[in-house]
N, C-alpha and C. Protein backbone atom coordinates (compact mmCIF):
# COMPACT_ATOMS: atom_id res chain seq x y z
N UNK A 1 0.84 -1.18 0.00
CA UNK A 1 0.00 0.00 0.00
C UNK A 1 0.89 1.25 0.00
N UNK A 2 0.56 2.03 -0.72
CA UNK A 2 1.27 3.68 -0.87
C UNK A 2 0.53 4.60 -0.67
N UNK A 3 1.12 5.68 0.09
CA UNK A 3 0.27 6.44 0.25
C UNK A 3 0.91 7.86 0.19
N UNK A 4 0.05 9.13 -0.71
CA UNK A 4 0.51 10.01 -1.17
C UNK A 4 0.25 10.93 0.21
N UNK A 5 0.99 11.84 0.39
CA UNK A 5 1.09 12.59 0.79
C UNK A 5 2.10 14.20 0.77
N UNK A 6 2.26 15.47 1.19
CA UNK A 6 3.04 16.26 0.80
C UNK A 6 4.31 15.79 1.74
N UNK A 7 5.83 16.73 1.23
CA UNK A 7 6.54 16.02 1.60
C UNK A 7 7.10 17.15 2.55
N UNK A 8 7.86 16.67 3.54
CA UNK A 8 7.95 17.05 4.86
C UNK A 8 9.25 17.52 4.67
N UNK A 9 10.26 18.03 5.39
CA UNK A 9 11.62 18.12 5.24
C UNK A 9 12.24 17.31 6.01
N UNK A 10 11.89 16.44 6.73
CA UNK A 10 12.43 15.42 7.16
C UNK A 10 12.88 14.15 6.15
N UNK A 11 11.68 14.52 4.97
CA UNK A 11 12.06 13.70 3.66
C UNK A 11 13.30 13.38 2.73
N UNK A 12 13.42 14.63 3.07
CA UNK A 12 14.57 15.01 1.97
C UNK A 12 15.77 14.12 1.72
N UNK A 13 16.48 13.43 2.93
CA UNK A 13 17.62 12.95 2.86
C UNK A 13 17.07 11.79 2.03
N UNK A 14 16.48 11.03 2.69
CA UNK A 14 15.81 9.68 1.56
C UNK A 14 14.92 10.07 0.37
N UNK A 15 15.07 11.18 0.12
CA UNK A 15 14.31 11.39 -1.38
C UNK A 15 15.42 11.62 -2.21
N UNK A 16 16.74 12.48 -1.76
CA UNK A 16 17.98 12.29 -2.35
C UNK A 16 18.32 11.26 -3.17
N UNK A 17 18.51 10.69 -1.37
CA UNK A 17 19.23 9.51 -2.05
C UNK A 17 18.50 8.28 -3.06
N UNK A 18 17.30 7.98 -2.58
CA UNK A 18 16.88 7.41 -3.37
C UNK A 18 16.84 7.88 -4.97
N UNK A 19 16.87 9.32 -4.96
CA UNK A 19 16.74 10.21 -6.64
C UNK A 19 17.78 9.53 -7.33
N UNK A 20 19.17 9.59 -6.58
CA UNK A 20 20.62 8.82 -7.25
C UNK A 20 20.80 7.55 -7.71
N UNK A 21 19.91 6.78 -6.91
CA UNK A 21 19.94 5.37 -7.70
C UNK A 21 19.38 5.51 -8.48
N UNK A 22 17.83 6.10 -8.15
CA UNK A 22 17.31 5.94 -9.69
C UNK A 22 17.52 6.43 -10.64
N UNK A 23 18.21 7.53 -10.80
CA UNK A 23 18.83 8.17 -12.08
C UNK A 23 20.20 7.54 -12.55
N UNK A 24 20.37 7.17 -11.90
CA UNK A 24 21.59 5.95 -12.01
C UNK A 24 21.70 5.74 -13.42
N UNK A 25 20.95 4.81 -14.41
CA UNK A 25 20.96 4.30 -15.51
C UNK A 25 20.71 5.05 -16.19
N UNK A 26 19.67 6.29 -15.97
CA UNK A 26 19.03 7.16 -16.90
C UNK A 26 20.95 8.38 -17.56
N UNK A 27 21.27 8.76 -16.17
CA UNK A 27 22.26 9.31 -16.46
C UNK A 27 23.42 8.39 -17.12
N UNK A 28 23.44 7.44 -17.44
CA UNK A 28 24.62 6.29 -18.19
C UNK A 28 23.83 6.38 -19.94
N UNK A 29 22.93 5.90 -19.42
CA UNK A 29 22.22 6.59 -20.98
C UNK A 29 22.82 7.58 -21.90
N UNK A 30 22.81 8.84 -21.08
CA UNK A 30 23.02 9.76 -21.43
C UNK A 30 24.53 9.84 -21.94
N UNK A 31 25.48 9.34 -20.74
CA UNK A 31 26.43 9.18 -21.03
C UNK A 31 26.68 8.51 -22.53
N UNK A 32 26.25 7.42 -22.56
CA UNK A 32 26.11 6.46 -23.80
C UNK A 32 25.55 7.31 -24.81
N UNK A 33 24.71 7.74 -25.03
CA UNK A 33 24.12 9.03 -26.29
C UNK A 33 24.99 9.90 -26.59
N UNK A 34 25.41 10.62 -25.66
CA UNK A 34 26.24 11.99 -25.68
C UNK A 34 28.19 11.66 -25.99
N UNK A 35 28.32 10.45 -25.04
CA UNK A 35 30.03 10.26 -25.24
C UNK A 35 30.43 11.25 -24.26
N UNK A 36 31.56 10.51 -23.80
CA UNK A 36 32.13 11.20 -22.51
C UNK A 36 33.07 12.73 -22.75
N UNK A 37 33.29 13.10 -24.14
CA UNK A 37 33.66 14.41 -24.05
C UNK A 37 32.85 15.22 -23.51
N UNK A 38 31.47 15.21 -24.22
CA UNK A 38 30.52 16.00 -23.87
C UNK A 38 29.90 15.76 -22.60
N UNK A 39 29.41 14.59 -22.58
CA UNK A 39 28.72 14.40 -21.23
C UNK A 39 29.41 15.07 -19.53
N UNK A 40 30.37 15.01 -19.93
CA UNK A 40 31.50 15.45 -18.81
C UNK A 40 32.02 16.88 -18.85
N UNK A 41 31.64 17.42 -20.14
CA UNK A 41 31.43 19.02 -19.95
C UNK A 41 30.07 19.20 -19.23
N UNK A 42 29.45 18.79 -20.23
CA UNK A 42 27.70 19.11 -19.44
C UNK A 42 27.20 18.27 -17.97
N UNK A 43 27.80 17.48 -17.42
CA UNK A 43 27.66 16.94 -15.96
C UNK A 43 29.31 16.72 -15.49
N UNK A 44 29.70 17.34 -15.17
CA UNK A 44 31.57 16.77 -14.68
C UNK A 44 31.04 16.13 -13.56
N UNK A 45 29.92 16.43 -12.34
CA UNK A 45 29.71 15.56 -11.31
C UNK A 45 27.76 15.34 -11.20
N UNK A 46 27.38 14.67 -12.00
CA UNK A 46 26.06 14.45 -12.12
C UNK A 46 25.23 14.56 -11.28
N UNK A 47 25.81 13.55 -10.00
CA UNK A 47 25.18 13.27 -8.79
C UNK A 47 24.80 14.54 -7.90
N UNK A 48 25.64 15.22 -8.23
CA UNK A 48 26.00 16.57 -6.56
C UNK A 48 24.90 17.21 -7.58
N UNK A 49 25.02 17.68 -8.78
CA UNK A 49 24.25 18.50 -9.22
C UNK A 49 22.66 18.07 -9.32
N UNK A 50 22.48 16.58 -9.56
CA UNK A 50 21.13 15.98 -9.53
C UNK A 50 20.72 16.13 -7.91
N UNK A 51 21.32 16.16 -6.86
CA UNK A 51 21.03 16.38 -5.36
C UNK A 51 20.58 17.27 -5.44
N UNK A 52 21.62 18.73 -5.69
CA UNK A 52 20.91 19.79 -5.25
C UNK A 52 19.84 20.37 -6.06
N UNK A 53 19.70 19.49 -7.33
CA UNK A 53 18.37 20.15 -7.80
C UNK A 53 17.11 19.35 -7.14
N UNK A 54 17.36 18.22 -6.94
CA UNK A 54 16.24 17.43 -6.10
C UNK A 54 15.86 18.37 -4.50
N UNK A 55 16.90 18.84 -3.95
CA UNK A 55 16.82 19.62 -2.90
C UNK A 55 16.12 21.29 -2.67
N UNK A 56 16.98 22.00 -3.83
CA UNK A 56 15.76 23.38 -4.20
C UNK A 56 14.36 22.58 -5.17
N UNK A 57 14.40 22.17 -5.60
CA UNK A 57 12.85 21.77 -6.16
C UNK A 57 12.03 21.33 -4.82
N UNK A 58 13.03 20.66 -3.94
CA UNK A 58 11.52 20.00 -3.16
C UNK A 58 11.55 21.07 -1.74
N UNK A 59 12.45 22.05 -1.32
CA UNK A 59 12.07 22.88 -0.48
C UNK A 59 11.75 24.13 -1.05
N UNK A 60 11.56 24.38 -2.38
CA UNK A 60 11.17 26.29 -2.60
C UNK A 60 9.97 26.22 -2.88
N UNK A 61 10.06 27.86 -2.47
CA UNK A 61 8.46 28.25 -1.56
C UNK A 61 7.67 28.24 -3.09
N UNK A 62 8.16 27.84 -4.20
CA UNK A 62 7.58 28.15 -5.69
C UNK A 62 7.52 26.79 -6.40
N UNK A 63 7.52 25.51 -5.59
CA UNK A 63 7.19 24.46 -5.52
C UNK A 63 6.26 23.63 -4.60
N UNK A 64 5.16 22.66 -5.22
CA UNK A 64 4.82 21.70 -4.17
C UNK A 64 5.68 20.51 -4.30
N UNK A 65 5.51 19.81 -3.43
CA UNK A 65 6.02 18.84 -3.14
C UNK A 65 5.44 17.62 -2.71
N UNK A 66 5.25 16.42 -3.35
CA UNK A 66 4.80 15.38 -2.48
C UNK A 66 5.41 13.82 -2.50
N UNK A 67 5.29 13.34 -1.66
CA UNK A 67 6.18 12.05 -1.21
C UNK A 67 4.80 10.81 -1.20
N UNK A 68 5.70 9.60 -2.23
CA UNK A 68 4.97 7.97 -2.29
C UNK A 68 5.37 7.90 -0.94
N UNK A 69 4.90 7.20 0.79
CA UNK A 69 5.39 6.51 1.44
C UNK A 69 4.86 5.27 1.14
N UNK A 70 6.02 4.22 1.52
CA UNK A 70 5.51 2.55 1.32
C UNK A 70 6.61 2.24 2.42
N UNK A 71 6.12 1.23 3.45
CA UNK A 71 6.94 0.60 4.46
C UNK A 71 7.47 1.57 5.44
N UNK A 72 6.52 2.50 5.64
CA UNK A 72 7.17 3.42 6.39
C UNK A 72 8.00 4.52 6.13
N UNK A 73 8.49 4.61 4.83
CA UNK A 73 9.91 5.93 4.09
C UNK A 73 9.36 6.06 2.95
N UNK A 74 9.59 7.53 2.87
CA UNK A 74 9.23 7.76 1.21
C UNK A 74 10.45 6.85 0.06
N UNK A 75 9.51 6.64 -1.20
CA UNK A 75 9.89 5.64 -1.85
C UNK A 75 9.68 6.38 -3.28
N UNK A 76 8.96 7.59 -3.43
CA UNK A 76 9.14 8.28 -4.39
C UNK A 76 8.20 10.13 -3.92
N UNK A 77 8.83 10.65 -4.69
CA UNK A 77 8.34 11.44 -4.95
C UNK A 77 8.07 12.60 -6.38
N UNK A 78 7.41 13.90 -6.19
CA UNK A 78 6.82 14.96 -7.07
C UNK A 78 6.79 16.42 -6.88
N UNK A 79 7.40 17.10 -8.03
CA UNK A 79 7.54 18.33 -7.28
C UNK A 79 6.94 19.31 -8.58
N UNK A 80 5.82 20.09 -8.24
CA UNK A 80 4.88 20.68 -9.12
C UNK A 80 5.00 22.21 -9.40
N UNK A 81 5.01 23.00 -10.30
CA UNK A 81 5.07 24.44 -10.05
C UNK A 81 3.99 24.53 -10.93
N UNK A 82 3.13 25.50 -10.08
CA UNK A 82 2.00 26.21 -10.77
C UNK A 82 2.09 27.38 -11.07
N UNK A 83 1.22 27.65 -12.26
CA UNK A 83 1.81 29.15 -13.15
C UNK A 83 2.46 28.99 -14.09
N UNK A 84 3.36 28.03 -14.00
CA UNK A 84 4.68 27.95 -14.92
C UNK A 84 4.32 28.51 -16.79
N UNK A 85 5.46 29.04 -16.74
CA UNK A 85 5.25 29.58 -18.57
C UNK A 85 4.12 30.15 -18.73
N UNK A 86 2.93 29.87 -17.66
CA UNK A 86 1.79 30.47 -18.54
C UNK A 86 0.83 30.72 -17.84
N UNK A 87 -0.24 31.57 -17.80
CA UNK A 87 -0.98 31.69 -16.07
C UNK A 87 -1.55 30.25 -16.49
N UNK A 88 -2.58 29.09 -15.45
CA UNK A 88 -2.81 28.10 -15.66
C UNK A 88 -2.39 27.08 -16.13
N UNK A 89 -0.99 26.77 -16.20
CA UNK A 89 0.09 25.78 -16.27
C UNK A 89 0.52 25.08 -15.39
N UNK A 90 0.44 23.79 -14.81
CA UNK A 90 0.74 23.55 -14.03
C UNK A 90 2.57 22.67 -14.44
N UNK A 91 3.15 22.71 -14.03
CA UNK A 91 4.29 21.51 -14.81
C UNK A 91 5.05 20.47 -13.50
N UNK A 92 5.11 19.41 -14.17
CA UNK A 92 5.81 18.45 -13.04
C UNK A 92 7.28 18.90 -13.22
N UNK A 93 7.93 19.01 -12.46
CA UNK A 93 9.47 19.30 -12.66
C UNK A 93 10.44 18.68 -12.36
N UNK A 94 9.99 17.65 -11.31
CA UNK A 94 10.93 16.49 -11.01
C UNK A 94 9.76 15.41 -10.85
N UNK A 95 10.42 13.95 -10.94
CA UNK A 95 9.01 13.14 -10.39
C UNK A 95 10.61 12.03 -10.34
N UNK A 96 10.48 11.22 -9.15
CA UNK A 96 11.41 10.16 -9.43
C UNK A 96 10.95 8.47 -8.14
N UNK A 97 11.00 7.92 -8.54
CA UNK A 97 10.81 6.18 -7.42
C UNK A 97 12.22 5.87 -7.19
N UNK A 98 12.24 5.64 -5.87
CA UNK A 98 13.16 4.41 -5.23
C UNK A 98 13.28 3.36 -6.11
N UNK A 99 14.53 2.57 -7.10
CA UNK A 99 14.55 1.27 -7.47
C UNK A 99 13.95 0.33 -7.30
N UNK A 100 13.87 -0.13 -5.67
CA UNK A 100 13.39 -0.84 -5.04
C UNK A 100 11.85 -0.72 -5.43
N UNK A 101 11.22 -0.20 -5.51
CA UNK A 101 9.78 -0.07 -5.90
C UNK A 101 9.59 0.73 -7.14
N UNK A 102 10.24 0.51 -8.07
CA UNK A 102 9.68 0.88 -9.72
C UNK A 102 8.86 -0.62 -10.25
N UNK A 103 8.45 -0.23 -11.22
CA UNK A 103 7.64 -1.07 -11.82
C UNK A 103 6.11 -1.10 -10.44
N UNK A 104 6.08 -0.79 -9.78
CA UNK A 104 4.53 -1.09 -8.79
C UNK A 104 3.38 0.05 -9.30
N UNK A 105 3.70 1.05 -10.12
CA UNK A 105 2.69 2.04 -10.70
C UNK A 105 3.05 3.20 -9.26
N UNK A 106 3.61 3.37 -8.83
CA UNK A 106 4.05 4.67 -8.24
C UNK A 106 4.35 5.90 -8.55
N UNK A 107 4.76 5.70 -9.96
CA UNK A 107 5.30 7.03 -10.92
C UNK A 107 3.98 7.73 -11.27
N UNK A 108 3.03 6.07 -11.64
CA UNK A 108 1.97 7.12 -12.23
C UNK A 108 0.38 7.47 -11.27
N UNK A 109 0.75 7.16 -9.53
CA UNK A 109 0.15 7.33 -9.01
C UNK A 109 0.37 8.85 -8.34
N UNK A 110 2.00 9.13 -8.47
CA UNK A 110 2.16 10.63 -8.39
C UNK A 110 1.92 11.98 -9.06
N UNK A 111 2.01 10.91 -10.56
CA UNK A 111 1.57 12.05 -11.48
C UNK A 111 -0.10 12.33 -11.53
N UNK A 112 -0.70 11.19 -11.28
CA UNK A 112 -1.94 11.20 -11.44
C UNK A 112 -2.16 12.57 -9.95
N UNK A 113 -1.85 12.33 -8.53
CA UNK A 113 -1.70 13.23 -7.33
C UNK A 113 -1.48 14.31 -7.86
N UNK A 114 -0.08 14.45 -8.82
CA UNK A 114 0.10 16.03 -8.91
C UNK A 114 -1.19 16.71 -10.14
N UNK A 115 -1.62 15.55 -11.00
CA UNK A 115 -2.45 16.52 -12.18
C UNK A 115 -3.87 16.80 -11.21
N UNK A 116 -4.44 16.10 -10.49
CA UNK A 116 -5.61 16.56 -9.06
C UNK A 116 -5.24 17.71 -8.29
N UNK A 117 -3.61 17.97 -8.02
CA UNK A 117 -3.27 19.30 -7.98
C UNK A 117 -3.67 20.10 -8.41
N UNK A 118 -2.76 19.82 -9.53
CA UNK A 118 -3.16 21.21 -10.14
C UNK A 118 -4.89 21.72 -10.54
N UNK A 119 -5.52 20.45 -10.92
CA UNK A 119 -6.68 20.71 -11.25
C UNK A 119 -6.95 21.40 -10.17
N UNK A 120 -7.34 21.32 -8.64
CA UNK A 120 -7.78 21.71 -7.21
C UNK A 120 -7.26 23.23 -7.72
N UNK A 121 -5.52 23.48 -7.88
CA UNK A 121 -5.44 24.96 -8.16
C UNK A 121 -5.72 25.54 -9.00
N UNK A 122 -6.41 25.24 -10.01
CA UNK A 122 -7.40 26.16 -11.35
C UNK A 122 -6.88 26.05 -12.27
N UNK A 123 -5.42 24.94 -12.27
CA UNK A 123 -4.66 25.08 -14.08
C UNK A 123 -5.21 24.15 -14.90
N UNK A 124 -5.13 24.57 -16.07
CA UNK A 124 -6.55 23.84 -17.07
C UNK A 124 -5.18 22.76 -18.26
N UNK A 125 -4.02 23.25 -18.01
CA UNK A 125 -3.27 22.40 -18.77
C UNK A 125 -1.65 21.73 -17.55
N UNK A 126 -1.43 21.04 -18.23
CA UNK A 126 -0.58 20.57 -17.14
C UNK A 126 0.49 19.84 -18.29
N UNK A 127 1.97 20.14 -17.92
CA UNK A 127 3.20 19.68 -18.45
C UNK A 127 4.36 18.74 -17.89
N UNK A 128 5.01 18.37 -18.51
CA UNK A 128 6.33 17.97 -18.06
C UNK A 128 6.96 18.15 -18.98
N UNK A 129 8.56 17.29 -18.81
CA UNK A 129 9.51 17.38 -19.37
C UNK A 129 10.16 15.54 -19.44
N UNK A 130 10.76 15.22 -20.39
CA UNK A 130 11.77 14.04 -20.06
C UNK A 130 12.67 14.06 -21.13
N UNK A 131 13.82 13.26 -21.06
CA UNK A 131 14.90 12.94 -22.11
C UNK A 131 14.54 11.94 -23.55
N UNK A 132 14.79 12.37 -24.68
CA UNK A 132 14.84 11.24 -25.68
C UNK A 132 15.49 10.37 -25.72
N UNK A 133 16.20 10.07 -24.79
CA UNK A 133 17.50 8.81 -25.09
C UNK A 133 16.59 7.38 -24.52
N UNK A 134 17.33 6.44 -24.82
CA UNK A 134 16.36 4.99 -24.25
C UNK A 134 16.95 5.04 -22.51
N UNK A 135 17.30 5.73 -21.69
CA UNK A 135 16.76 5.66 -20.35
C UNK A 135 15.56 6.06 -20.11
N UNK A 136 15.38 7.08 -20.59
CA UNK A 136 13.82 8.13 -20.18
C UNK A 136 12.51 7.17 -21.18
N UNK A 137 12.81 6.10 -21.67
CA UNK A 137 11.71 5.72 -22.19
C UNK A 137 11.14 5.14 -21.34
N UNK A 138 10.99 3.92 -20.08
CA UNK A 138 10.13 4.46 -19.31
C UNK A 138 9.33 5.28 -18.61
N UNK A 139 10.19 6.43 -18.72
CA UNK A 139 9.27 7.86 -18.00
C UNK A 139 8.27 8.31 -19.63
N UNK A 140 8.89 7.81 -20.83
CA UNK A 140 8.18 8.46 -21.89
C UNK A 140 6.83 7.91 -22.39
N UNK A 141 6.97 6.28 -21.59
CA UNK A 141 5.77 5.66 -22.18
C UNK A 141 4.74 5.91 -21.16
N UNK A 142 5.03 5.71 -19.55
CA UNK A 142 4.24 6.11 -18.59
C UNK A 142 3.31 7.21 -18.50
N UNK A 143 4.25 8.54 -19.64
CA UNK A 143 3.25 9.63 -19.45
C UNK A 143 2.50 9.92 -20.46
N UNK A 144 2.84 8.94 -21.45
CA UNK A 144 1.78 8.36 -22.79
C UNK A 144 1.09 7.41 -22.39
N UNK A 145 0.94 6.99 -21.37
CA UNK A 145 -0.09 6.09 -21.02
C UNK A 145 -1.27 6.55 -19.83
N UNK A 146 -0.65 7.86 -19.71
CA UNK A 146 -1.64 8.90 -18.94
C UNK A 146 -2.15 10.00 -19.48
N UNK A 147 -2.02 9.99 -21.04
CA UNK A 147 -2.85 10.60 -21.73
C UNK A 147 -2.07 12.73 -22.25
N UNK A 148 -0.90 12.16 -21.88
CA UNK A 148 0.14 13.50 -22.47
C UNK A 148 0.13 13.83 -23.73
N UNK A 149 0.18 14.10 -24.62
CA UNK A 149 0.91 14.20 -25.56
C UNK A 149 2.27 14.84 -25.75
N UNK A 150 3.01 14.34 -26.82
CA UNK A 150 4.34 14.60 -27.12
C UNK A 150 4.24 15.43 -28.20
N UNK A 151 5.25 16.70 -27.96
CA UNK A 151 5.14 17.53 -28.65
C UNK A 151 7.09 17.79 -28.57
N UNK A 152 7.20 17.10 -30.02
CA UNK A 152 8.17 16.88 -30.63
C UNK A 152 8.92 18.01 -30.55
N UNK A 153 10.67 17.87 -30.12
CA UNK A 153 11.48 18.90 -30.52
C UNK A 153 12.99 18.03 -30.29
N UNK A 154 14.09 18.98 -31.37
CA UNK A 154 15.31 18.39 -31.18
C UNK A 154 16.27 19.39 -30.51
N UNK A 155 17.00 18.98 -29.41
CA UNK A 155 18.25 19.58 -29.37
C UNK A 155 19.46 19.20 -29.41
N UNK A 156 20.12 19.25 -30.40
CA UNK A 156 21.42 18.76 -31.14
C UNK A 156 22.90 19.44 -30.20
N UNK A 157 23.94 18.71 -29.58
CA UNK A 157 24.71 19.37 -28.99
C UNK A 157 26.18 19.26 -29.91
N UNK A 158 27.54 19.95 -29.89
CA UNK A 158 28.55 19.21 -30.31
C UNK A 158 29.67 19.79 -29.49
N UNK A 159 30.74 19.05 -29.50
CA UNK A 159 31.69 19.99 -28.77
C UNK A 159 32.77 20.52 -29.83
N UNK A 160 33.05 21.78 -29.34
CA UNK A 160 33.50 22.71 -30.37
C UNK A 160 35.33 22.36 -29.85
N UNK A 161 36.27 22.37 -30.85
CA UNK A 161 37.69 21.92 -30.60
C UNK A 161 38.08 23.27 -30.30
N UNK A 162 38.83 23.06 -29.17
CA UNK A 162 39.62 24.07 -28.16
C UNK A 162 41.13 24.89 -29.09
């Protein structure tokens, strides 16, 4: 049983850490897409920087926040900004599960929590974001299977010789 709720700051350390495993593969992906020249300009330390964005997303006052608990510890969480880009926008900005409990429908029991959000706060459209590479294709089919649409775009990177 899971149960949604907002997330506390007592959360935080196990929402961290749990964020790192699970981005774990997604960020090797990337690695693997991009090649380590680039990838290592654009993340030299992935982790510290994936922390502290997991950390201002889930304590600023221009975010909600809410935490999956299962077994007692949060096991995933969601972090929502309303307004965003547009008055009545709501957008997910982070959403991530504990390893240990992916695959149980947790991802899309948060997203489903945060789009009741936003609906409750008056936004009539609601967004996210994810990566094209084959890590993020679980996050890509999940939110095609909650009724998103994809609205196609490319961003092409290269590294320029020194």
């Amino acid at each position: 049983m899971v149960e949604i709720r907002e997330f506390h700051e007592r959360d935080l350390d196990a929402v961290v850490e749990f964020s790192l495993r699970a981005w774990d593969p997604v960020f090797a992906s990337l690695r693997d897409v991009l090649g380590d020249p680039i990838f290592f300009r654009l993340k030299p330390d992935w982790k510290a920087a994936q922390a502290e964005e997991v950390r201002v997303s889930c304590t600023s006052d221009e975010r909600d926040a809410f935490v999956a608990v299962a077994e007692g510890r949060p096991v995933g969480f969601v972090t929502v900004a309303l307004n965003a880009f547009n008055e009545r926008m709501g957008v997910i900005e982070i959403i991530g599960v504990d390893p240990d409990f992916q695959r149980r429908g947790i991802a899309s029991q948060l997203t489903r929590h945060a789009l009741d959000h936003m609906r409750r706060c008056g936004m009539d459209i609601a967004a996210l974001g994810t990566g094209g590479d084959p890590g993020h294709a679980p996050a890509r089919a999940a939110y095609e299977a909650l009724g998103f649409t994809l609205l196609p775009s490319a961003r092409y990177l290269k590294l320029l010789d020194e």
